[in-house]
Protein backbone atom coordinates (compact mmCIF):
# COMPACT_ATOMS: atom_id res chain seq x y z
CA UNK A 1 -2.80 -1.70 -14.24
CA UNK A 2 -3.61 -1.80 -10.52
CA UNK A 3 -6.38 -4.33 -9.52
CA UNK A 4 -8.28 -5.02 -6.00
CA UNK A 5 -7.29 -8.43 -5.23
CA UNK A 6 -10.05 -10.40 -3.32
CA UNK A 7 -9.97 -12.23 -1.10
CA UNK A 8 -9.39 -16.10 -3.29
CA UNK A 9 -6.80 -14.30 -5.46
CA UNK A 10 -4.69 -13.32 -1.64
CA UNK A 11 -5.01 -16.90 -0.68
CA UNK A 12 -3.88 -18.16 -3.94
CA UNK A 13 -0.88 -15.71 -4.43
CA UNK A 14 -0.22 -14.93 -0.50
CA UNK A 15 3.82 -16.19 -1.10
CA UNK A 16 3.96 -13.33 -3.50
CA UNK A 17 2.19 -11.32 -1.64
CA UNK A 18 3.73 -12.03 2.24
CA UNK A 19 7.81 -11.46 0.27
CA UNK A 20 6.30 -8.01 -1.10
CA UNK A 21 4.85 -7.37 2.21
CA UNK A 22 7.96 -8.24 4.46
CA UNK A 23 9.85 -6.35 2.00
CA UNK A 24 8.00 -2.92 2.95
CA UNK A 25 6.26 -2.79 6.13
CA UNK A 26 5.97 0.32 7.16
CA UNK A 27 8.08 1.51 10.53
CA UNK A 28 4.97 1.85 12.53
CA UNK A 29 4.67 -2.44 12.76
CA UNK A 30 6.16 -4.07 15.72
CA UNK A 31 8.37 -7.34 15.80
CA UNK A 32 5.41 -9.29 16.23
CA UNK A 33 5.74 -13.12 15.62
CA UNK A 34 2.45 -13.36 14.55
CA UNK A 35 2.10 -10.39 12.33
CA UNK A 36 1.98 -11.78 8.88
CA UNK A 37 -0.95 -13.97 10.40
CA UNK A 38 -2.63 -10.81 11.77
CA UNK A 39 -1.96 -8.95 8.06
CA UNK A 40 -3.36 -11.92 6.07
CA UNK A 41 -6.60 -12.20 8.31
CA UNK A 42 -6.97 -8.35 7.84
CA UNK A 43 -6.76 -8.63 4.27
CA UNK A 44 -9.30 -11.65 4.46
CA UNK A 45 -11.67 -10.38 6.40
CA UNK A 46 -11.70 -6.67 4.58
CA UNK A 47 -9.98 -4.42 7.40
CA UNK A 48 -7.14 -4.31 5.25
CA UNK A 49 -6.81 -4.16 1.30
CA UNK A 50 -4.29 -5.72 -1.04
CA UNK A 51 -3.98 -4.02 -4.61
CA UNK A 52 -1.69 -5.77 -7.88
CA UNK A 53 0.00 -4.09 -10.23
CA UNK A 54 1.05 -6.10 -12.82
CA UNK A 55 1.91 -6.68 -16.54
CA UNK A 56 -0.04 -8.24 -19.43
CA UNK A 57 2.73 -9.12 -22.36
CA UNK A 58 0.11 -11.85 -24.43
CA UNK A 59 -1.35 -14.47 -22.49
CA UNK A 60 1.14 -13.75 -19.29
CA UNK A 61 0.39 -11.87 -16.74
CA UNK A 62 3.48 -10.73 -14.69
CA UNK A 63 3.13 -8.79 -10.96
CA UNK A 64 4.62 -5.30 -11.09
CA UNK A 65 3.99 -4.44 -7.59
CA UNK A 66 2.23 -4.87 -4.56
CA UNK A 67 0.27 -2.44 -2.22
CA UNK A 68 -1.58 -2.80 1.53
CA UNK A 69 -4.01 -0.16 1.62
CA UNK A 70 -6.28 0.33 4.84
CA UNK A 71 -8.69 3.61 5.71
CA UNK A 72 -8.04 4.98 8.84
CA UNK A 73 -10.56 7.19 10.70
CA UNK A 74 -8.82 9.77 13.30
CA UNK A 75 -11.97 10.11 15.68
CA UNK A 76 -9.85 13.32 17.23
CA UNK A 77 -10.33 15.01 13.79
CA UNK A 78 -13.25 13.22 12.11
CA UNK A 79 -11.66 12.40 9.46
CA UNK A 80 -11.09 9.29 6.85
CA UNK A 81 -7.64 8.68 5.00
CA UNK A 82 -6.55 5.82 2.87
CA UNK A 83 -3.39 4.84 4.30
CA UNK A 84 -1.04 3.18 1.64
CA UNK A 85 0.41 0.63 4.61
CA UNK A 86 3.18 -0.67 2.16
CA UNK A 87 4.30 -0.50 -1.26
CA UNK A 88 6.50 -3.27 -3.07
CA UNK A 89 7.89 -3.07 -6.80
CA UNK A 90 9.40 -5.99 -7.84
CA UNK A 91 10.92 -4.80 -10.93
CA UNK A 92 12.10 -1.52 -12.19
CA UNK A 93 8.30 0.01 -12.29
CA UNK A 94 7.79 2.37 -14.59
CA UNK A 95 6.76 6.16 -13.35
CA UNK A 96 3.64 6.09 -15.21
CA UNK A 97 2.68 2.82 -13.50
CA UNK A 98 3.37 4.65 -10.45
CA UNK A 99 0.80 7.84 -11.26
CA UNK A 100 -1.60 5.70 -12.67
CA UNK A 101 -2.08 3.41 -9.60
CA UNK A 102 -1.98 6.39 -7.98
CA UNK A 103 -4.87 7.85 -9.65
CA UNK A 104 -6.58 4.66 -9.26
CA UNK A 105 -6.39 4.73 -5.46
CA UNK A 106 -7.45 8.29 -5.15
CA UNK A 107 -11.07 7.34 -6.91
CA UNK A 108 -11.17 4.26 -4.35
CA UNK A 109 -10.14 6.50 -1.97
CA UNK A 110 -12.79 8.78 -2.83
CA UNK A 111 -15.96 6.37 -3.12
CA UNK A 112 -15.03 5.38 0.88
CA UNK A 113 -15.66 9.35 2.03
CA UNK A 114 -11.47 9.68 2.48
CA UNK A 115 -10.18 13.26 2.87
CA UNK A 116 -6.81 12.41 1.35
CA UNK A 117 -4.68 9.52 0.59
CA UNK A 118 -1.72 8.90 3.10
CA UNK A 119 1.88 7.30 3.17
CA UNK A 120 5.30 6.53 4.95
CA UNK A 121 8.53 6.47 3.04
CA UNK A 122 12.27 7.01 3.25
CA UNK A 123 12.58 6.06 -0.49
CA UNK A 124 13.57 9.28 -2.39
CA UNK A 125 12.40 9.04 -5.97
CA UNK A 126 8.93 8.21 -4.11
CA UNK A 127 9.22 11.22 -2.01
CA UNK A 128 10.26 13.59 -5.15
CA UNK A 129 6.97 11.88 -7.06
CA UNK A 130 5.14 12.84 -4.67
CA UNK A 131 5.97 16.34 -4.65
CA UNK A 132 6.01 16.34 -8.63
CA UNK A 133 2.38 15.10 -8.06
CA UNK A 134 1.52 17.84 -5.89
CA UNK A 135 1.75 16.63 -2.67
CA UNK A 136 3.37 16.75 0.32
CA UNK A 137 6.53 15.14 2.14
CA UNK A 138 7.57 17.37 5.12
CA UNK A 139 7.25 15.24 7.65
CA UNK A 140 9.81 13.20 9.27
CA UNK A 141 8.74 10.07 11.45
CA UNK A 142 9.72 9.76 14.78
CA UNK A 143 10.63 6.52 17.07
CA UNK A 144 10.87 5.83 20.84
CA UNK A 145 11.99 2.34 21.65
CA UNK A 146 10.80 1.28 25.09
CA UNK A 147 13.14 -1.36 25.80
């Protein structure tokens, strides 16, 4: 099951939620000292989203994985995506975890006027899902260091 976390549930579970983070930020984030700061405050403030996965066995409740989720407008095109900024399984997660979270975040995605739901990966089984799901992985991401 894959939950909106607000804001009291990120303060209260943030050392879960910064290892999942540093785990899988995306290539696009700098070696900023300060960045985890800057991430939290996003996800505080609402720029930035956090979403749980996790596992009910009885009274437990057990995190399957984390996601960062942001919408990001391209003013060139006009249009609104819902970029999934990271993606952390702790466990071995299940591929119908995977589809349903997935279908969870395209009705979010969906109610805030997105054209499409967007991602970075070099993690192949998460590359072939997304084909199997009908989308599309044909881009490769590209890196100029200036130093």
């Amino acid at each position: 099951m894959l939950t909106k976390l607000l804001p009291d549930q990120i303060s209260k579970h943030w050392d879960i939620i910064r290892y999942a983070v540093e785990q899988s930020l995306p290539p696009i984030v700098g070696g900023s000292p300060d960045r985890m700061k800057k991430i939290l405050t996003s996800l505080l403030c609402g720029k930035a989203h956090c979403w749980a996965s996790y596992i009910v066995d009885g009274d437990v409740r057990r995190f399957e994985g984390i996601m960062i989720t942001r919408i990001f407008y391209d003013d060139v095109s006009d249009t609104r995506q819902l970029l999934i900024y990271c993606l952390y399984g702790y466990e071995g997660v299940e591929q119908s975890s995977w589809i349903t979270g997935l279908k969870s975040l395209v009705k979010f995605a969906r109610s805030k006027n997105c054209d499409r739901v967007i991602a970075y990966t070099d993690i192949p089984y998460m590359i072939e899902l997304t084909k199997k799901l009908g989308g599309s992985a044909d881009y490769t991401f590209c890196s100029f260091p200036l130093n």
